[in-house]
N, C-alpha and C. Protein backbone atom coordinates (compact mmCIF):
# COMPACT_ATOMS: atom_id res chain seq x y z
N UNK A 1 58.56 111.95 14.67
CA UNK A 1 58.98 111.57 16.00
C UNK A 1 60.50 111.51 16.10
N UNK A 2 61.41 111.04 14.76
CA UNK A 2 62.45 111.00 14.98
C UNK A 2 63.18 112.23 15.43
N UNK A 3 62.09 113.28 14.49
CA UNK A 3 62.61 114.53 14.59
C UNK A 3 63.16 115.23 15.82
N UNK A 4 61.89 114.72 16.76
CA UNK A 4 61.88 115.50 18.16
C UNK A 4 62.94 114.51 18.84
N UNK A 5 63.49 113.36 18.59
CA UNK A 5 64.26 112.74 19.54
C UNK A 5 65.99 113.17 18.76
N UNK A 6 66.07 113.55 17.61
CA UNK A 6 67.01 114.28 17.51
C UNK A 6 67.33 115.57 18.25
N UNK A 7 66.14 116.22 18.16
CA UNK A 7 66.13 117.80 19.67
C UNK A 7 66.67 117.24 20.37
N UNK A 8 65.97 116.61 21.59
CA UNK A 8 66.45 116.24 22.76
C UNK A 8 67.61 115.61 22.76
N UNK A 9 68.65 115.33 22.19
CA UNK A 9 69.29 114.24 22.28
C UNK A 9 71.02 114.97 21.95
N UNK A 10 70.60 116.21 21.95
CA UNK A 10 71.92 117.17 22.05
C UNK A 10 72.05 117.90 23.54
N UNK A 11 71.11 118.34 24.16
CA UNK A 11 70.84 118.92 25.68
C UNK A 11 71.16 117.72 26.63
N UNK A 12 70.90 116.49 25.72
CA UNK A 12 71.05 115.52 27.12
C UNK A 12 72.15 115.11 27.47
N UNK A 13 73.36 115.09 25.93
CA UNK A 13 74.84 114.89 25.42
C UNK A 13 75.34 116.25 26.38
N UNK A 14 74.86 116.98 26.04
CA UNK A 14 75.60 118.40 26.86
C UNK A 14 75.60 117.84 28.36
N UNK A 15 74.60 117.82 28.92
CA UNK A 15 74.33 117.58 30.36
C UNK A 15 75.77 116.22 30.81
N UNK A 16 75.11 115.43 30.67
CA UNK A 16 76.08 114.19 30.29
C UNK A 16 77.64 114.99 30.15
N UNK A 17 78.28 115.18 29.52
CA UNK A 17 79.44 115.63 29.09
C UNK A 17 79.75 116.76 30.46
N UNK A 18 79.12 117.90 30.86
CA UNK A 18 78.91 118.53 31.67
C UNK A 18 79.52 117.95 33.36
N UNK A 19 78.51 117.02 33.60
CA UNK A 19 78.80 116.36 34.66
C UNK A 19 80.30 115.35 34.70
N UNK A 20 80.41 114.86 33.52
CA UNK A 20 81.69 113.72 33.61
C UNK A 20 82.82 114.49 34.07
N UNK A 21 82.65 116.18 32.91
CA UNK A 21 83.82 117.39 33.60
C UNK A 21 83.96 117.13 34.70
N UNK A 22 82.68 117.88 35.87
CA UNK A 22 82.84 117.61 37.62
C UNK A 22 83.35 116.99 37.76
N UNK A 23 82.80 115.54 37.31
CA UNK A 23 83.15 114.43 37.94
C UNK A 23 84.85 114.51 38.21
N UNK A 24 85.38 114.60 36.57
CA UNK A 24 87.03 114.39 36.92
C UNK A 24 87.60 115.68 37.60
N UNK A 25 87.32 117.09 37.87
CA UNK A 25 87.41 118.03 38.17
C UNK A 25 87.24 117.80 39.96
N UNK A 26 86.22 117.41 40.27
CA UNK A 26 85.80 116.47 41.78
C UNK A 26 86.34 115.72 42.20
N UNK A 27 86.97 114.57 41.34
CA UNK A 27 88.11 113.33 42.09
C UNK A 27 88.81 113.82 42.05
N UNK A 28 89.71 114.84 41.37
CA UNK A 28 90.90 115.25 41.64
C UNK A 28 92.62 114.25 41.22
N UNK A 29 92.27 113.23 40.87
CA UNK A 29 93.24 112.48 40.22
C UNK A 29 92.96 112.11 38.72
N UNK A 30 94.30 111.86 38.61
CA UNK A 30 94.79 111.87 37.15
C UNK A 30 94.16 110.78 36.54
N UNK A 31 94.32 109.73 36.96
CA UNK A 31 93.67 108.08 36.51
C UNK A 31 92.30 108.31 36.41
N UNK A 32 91.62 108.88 36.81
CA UNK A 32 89.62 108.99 36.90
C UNK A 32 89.57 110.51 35.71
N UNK A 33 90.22 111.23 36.23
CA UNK A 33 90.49 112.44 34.97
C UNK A 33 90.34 111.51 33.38
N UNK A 34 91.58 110.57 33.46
CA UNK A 34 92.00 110.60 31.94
C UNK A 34 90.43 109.38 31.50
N UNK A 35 89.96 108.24 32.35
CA UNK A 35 89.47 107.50 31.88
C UNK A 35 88.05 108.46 32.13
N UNK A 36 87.22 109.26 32.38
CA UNK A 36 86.47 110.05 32.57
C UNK A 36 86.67 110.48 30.88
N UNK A 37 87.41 111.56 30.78
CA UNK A 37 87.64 112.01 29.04
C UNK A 37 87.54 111.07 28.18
N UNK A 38 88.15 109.93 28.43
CA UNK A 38 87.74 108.90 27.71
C UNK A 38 86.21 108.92 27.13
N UNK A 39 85.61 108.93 28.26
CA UNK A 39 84.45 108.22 28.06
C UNK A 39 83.74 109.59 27.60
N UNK A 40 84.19 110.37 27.37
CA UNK A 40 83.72 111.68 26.76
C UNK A 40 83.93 111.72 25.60
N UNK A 41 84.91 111.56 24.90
CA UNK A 41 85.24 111.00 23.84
C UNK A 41 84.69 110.41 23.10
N UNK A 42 84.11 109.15 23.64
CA UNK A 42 83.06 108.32 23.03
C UNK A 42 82.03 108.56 23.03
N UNK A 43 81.32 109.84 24.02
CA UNK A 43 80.47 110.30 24.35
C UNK A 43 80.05 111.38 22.88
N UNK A 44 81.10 111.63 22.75
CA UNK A 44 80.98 112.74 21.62
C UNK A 44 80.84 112.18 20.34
N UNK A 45 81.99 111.15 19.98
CA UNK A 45 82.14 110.05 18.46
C UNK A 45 80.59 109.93 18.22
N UNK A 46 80.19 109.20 19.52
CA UNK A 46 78.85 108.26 19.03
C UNK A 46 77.68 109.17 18.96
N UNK A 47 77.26 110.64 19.57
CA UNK A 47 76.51 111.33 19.54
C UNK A 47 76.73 112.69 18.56
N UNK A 48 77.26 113.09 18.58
CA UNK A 48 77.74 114.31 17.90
C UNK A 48 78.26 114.27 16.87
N UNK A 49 79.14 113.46 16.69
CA UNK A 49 79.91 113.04 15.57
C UNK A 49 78.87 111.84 14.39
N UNK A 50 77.83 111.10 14.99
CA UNK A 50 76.78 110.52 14.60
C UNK A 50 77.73 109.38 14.06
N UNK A 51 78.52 108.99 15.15
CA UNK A 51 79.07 107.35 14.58
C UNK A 51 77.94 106.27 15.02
N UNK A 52 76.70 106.61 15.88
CA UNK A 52 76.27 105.63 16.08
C UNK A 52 75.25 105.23 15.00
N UNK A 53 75.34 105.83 13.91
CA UNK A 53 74.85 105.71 12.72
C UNK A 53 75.50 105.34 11.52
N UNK A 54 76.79 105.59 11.66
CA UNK A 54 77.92 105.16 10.63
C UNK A 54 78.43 103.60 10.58
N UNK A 55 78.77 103.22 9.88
CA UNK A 55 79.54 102.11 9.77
C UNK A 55 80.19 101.49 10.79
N UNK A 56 79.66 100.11 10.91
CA UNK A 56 80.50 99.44 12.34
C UNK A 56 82.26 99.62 11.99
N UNK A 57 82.64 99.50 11.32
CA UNK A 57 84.09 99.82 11.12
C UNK A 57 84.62 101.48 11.58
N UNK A 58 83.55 101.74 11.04
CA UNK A 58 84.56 103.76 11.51
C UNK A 58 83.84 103.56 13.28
N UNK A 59 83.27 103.44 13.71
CA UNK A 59 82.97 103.07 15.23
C UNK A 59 83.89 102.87 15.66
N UNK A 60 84.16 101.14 15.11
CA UNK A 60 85.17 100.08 15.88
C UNK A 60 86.61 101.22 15.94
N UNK A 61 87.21 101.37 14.60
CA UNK A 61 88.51 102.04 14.64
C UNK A 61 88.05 103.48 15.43
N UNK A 62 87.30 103.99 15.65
CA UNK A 62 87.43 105.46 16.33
C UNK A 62 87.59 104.94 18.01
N UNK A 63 86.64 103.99 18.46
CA UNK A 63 86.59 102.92 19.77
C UNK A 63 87.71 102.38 19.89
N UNK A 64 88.79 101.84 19.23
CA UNK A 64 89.85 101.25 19.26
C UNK A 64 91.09 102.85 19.47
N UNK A 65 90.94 103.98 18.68
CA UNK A 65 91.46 104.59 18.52
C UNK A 65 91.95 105.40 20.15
N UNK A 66 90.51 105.82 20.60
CA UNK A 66 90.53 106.42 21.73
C UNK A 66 90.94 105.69 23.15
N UNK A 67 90.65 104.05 22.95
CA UNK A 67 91.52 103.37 24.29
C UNK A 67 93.26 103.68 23.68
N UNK A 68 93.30 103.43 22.70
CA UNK A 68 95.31 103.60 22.45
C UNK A 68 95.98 105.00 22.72
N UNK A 69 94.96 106.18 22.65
CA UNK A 69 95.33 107.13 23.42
C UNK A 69 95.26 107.39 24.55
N UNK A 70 94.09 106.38 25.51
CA UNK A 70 93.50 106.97 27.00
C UNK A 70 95.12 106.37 27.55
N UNK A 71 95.19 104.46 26.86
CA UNK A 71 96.53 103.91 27.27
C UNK A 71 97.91 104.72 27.30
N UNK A 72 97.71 105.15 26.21
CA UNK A 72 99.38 106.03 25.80
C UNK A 72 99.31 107.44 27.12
N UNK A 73 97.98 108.17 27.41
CA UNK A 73 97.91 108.51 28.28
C UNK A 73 98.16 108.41 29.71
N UNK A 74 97.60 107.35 29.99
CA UNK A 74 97.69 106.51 31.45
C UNK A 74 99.33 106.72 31.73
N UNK A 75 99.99 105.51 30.34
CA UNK A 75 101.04 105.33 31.01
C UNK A 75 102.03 106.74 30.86
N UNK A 76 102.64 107.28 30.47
CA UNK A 76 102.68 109.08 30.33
C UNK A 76 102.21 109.74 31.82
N UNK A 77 101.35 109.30 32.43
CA UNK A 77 100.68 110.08 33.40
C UNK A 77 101.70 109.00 34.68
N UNK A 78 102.08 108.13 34.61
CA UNK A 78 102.47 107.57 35.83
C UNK A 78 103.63 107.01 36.34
């Protein structure tokens, strides 16, 4: 069973990831752009990258990692 919820669970990451694009592509501003990627980001770490299986520490620092860039971003952007 795990097997088959590993299948599914890359098509649904795609989809997901897919739409957040629009999404920031659709608002059209920079601030919903950068925190949108963000959350793509994490979208990817925790699925793709299979941190949601790894060590609460490589999580935390990859989770910590990606707000200090969305921040360093933000402010850069304004």
């Amino acid at each position: 069973m795990e097997h088959l919820a590993a299948r599914t669970k890359r098509p649904i990451t795609l989809v997901v990831l897919l739409v957040l694009a629009l999404l920031s592509v659709w608002s059209g501003r920079l601030e919903i752009a950068l925190a949108l990627a963000s959350l793509k980001a994490l979208v990817v770490g925790l699925v793709l990258m299979e941190l949601d299986h790894a060590n609460r520490v490589h999580l935390a620092v990859f989770t910590a990692w990606v707000v200090v860039v969305a921040f360093g971003a933000w402010l850069l952007a304004t």
